[in-house]
Protein backbone atom coordinates (compact mmCIF):
# COMPACT_ATOMS: atom_id res chain seq x y z
CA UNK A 1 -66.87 25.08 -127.04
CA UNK A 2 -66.67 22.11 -129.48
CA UNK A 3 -64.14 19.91 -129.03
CA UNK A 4 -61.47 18.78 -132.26
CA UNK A 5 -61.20 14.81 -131.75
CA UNK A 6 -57.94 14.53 -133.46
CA UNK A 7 -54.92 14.93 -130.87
CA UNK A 8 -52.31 17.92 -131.29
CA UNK A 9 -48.95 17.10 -131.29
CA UNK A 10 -48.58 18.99 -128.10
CA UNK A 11 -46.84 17.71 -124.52
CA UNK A 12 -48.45 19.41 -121.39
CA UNK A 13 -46.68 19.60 -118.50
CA UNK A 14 -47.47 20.11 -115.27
CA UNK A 15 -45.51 20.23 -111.65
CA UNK A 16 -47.14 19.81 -108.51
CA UNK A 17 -46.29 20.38 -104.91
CA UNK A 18 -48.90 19.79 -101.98
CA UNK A 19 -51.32 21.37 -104.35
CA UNK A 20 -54.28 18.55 -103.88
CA UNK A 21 -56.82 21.72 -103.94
CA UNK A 22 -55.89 22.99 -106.81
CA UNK A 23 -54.53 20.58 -109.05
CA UNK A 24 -57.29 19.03 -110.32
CA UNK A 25 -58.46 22.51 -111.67
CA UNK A 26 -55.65 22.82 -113.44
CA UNK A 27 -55.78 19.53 -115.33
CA UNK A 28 -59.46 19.69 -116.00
CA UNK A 29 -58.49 23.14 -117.64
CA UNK A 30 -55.87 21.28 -119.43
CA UNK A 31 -58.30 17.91 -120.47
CA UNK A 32 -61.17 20.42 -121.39
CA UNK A 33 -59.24 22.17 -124.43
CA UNK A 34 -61.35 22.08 -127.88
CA UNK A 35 -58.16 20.54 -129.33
CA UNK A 36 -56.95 17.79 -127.13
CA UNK A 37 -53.20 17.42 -126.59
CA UNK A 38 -51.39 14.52 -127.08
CA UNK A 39 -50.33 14.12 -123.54
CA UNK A 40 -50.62 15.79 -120.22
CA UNK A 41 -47.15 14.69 -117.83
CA UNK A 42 -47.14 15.80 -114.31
CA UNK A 43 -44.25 15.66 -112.47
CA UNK A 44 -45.03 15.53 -108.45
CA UNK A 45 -42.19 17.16 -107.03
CA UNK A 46 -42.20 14.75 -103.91
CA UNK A 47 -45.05 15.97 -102.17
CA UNK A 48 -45.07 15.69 -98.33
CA UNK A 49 -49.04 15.47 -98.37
CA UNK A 50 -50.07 12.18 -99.23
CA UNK A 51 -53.53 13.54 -100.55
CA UNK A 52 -51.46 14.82 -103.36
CA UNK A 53 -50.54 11.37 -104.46
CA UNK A 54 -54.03 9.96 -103.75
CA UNK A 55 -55.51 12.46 -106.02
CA UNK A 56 -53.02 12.09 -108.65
CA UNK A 57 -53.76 8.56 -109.16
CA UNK A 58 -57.49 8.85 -108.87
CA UNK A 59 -56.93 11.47 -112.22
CA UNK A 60 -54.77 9.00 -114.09
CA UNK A 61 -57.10 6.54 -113.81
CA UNK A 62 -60.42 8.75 -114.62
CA UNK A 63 -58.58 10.47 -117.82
CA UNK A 64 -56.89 9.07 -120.46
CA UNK A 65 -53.49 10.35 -121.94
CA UNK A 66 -51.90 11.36 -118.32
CA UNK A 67 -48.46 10.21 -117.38
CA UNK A 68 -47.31 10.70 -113.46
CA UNK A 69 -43.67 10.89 -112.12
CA UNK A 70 -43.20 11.11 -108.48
CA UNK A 71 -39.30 12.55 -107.75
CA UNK A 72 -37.55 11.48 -104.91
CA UNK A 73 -36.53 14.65 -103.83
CA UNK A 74 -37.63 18.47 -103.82
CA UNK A 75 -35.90 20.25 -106.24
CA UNK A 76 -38.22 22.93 -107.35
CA UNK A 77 -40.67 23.85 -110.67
CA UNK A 78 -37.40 24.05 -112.83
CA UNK A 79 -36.26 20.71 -112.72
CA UNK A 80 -39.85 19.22 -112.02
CA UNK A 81 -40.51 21.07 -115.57
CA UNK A 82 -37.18 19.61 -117.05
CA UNK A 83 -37.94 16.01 -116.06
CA UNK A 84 -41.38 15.51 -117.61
CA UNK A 85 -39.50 17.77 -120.80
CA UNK A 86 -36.58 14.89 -120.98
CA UNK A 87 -39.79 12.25 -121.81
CA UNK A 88 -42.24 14.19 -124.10
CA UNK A 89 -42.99 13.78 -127.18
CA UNK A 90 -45.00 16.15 -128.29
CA UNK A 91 -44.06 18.00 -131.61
CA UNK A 92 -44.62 21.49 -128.75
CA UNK A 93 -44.25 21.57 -124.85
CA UNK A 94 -46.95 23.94 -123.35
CA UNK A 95 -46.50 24.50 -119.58
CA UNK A 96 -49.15 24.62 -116.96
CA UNK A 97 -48.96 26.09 -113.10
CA UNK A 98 -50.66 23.52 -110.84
CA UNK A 99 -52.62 26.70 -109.22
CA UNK A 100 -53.82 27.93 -113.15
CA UNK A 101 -56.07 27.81 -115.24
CA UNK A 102 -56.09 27.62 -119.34
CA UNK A 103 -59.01 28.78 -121.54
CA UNK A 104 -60.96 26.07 -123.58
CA UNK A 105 -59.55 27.80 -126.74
CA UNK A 106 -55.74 28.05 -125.55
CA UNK A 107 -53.94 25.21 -127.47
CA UNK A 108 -56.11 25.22 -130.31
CA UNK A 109 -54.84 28.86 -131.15
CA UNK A 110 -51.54 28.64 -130.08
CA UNK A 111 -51.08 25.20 -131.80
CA UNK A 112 -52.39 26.48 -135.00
CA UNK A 113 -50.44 29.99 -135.35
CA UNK A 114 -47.09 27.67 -134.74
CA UNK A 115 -48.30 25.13 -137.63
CA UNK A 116 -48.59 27.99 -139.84
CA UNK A 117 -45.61 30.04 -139.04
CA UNK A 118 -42.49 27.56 -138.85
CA UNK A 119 -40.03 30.16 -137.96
CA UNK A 120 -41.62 30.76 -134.33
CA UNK A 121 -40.38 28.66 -132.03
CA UNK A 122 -41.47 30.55 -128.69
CA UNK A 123 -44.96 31.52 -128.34
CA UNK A 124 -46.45 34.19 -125.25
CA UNK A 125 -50.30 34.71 -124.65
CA UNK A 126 -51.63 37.13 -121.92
CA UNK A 127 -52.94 35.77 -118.31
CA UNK A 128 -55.66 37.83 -116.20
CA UNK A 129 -56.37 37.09 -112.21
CA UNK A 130 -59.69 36.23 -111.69
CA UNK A 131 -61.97 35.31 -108.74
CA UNK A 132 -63.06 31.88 -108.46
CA UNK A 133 -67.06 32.74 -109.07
CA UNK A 134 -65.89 34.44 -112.11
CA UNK A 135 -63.96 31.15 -113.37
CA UNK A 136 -66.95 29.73 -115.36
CA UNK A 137 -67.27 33.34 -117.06
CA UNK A 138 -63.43 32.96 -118.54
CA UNK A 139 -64.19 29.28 -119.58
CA UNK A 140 -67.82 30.57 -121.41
CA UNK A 141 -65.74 33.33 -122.67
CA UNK A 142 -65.32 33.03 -127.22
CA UNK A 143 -61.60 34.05 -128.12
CA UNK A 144 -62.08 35.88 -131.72
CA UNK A 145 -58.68 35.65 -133.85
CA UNK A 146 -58.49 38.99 -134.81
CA UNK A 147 -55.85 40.11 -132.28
CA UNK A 148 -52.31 41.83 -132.41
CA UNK A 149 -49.13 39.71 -132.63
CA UNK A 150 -46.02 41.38 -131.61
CA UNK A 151 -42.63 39.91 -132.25
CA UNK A 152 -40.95 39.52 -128.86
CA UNK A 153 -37.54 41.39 -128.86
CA UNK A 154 -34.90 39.71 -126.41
CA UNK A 155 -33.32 43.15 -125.41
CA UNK A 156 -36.43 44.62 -124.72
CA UNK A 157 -37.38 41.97 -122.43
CA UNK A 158 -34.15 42.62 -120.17
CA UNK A 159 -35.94 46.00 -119.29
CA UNK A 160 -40.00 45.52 -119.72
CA UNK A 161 -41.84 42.54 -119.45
CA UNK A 162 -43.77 41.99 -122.39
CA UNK A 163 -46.83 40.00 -120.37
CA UNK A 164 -47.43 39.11 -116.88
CA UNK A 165 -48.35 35.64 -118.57
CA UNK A 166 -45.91 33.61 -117.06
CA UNK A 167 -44.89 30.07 -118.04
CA UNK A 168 -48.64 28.96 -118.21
CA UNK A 169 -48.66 30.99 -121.69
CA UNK A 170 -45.91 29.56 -122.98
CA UNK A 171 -45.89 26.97 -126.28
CA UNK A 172 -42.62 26.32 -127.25
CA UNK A 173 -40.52 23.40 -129.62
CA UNK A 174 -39.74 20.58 -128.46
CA UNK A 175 -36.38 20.99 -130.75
CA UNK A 176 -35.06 24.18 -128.21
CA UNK A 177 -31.69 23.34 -126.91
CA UNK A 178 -32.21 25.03 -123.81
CA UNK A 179 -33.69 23.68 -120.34
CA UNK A 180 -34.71 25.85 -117.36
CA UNK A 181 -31.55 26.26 -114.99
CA UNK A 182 -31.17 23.22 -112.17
CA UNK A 183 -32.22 24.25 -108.75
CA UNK A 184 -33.36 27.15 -109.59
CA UNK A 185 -36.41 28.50 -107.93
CA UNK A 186 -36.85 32.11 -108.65
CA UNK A 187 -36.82 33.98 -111.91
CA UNK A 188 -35.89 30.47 -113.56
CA UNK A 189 -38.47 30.99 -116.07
CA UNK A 190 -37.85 34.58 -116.91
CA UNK A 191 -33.78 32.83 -117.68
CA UNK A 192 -34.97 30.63 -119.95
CA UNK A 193 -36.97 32.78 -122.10
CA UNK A 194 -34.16 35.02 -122.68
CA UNK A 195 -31.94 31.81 -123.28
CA UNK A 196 -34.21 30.81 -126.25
CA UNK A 197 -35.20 34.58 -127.15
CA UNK A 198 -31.69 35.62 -127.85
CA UNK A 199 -31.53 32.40 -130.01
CA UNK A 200 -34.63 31.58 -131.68
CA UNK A 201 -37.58 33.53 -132.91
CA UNK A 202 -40.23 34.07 -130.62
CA UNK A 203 -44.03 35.96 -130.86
CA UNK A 204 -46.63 37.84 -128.75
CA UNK A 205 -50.24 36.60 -129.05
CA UNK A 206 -52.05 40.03 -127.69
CA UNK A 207 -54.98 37.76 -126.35
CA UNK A 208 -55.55 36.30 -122.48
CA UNK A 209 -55.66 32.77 -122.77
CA UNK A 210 -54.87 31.83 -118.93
CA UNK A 211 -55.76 32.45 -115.66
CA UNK A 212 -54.63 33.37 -112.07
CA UNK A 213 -55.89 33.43 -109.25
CA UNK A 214 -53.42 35.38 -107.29
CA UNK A 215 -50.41 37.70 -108.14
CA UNK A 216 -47.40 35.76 -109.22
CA UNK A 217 -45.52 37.06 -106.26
CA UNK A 218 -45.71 39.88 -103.57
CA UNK A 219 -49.18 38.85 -102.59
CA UNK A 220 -50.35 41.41 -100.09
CA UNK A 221 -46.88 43.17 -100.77
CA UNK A 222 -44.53 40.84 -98.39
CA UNK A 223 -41.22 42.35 -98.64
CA UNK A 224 -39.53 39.48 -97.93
CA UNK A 225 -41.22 37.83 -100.99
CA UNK A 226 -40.48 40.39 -103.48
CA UNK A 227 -36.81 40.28 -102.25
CA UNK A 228 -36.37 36.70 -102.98
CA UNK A 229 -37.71 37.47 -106.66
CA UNK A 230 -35.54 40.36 -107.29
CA UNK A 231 -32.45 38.47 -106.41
CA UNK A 232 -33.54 35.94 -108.80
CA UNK A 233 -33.97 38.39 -111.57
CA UNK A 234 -30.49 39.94 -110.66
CA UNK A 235 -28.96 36.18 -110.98
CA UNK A 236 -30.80 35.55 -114.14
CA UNK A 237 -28.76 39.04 -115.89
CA UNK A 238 -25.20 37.25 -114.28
CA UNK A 239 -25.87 34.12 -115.91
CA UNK A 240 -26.60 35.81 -119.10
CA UNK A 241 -23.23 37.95 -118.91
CA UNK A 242 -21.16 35.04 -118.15
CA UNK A 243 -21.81 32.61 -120.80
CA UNK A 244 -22.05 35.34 -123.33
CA UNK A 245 -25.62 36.18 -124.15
CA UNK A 246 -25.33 39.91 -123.42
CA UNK A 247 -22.78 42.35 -123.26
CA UNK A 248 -21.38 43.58 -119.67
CA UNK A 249 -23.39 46.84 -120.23
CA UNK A 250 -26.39 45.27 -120.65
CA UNK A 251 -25.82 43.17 -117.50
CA UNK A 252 -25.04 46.75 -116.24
CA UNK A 253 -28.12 48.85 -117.17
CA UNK A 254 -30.25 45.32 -116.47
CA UNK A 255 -29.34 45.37 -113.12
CA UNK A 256 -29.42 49.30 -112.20
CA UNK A 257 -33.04 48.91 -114.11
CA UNK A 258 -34.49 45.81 -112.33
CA UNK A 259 -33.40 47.69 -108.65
CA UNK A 260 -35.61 50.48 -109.67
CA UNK A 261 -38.01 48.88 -110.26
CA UNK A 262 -37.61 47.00 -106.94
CA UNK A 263 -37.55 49.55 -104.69
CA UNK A 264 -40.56 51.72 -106.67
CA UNK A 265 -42.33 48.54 -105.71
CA UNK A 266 -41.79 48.61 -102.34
CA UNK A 267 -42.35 51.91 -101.72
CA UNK A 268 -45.62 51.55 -103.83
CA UNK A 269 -46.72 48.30 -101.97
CA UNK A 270 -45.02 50.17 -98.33
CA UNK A 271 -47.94 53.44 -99.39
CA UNK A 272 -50.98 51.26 -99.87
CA UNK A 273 -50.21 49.44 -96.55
CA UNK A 274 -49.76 52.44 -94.61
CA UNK A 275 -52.99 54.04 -96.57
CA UNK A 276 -55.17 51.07 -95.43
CA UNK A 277 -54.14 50.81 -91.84
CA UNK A 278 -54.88 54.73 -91.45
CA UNK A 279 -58.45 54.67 -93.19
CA UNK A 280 -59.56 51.77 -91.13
CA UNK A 281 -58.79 53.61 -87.86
């Protein structure tokens, strides 16, 4: 991929917890774009492993355009994400998981559909899972621009998620109003798109521009996991009710939905244990 010399007018940010083995991947992803972005900010959300801050400095000082904070106290991805959003600068805010990756082509596109289209102000991609000896396959991989874009509906998204993308496919503007919700640690994302959503226009690039490399939760179906997620997405339809976003039947049908869902899960996740354990006897 050829890189663009001249600097977007785009702020990257990045938290990090504990995560010296993966967070270098992540910014490498981030420094390796073929549009560079004005500035990547990472917000260490007080790390207990020292490494962590060790390797943190040792990338500040080998690439240019990185700014580190180092909080005081564990509060979470949300207002990690918030506090590195209170100092950018960048014209957009693009948000990167300290366990993903982007593809080389990922703010060049997403940079350049917002510069032509000044009404979006929210801007999705799709993510994949890969395996690590597959990484270098994604990176290699040419993104044509001849894909779908789908206008994101806000009361759709209550229901069906439009993307398992996740905040690492989100470009936004700087100019939103709206913040991700303080403290909180699960489905505090999923709020804040529906916060802008019902508010600002917002579209669906039908192209994978980032990469896992797990599921975003449930891994190997923990219950207990799933549980914590669901309870977030249940809290993220009250909020919405009580300061007026949607309508108590919506909050209604939201709810009834999401629990569905839930317990299909489960019972889905609850099969394919069971299924294993028997065909390995």
């Amino acid at each position: 991929m050829n890189k663009i010399e001249k600097c977007a007018d785009i702020s990257v940010i990045i938290p990090t917890y504990n995560s010296e083995k993966t967070i270098e991947r992540a910014v490498n992803s981030a420094f390796n774009q073929t549009i560079m972005p004005l500035e990547i900010i990472i917000v260490d959300d007080c790390s207990t492993h020292i490494k962590n801050k060790e390797l943190l400095l040792k990338l500040k000082e080998k690439l240019k355009n990185i700014k580190i904070i180092f909080l005081n106290k564990n509060s979470g991805p949300a207002t990690a994400r918030n506090t590195a959003w209170d100092i950018a600068s960048g014209k957009y805010i693009a948000f990167l998981d300290s366990d993903d990756v982007w593809h080389p082509q990922k703010l060049e596109i997403q940079y350049k559909y917002m510069e032509n289209h000044n009404d979006i102000f929210f801007l999705w991609h799709h993510k994949k899972i890969i395996k690590n000896n597959n990484l270098n396959e994604f990176y290699k991989q040419r993104i044509e621009h001849d894909y779908n874009v789908v206008k994101l509906n806000p009361y759709k998204l209550l229901f069906k998620h439009y993307t398992s993308g996740g905040t690492p496919s989100v470009m936004l503007r700087n100019c939103i109003k709206y913040r991700f919700e303080k403290n909180k640690k699960y489905s505090e994302d999923y709020l804040l798109w529906l916060e802008i959503l019902f508010n600002y226009k917002g579209m669906l690039l039908n192209t994978i521009l980032s990469a896992s490399f797990k599921a975003d939760y449930g891994e190997g179906g923990l219950s207990n996991d799933l549980w914590k997620h669901e309870k977030g997405e249940l809290e993220t339809f009250k909020i919405l009710y009580k300061r007026g976003i949607i309508s108590y039947l919506f909050y209604v049908c939201a709810s009834m939905f999401s629990l569905l869902k839930f317990i299909r899960r489960i019972l889905i996740s609850k099969y394919i244990y069971i299924k294993n354990n028997c065909s390995g006897e």
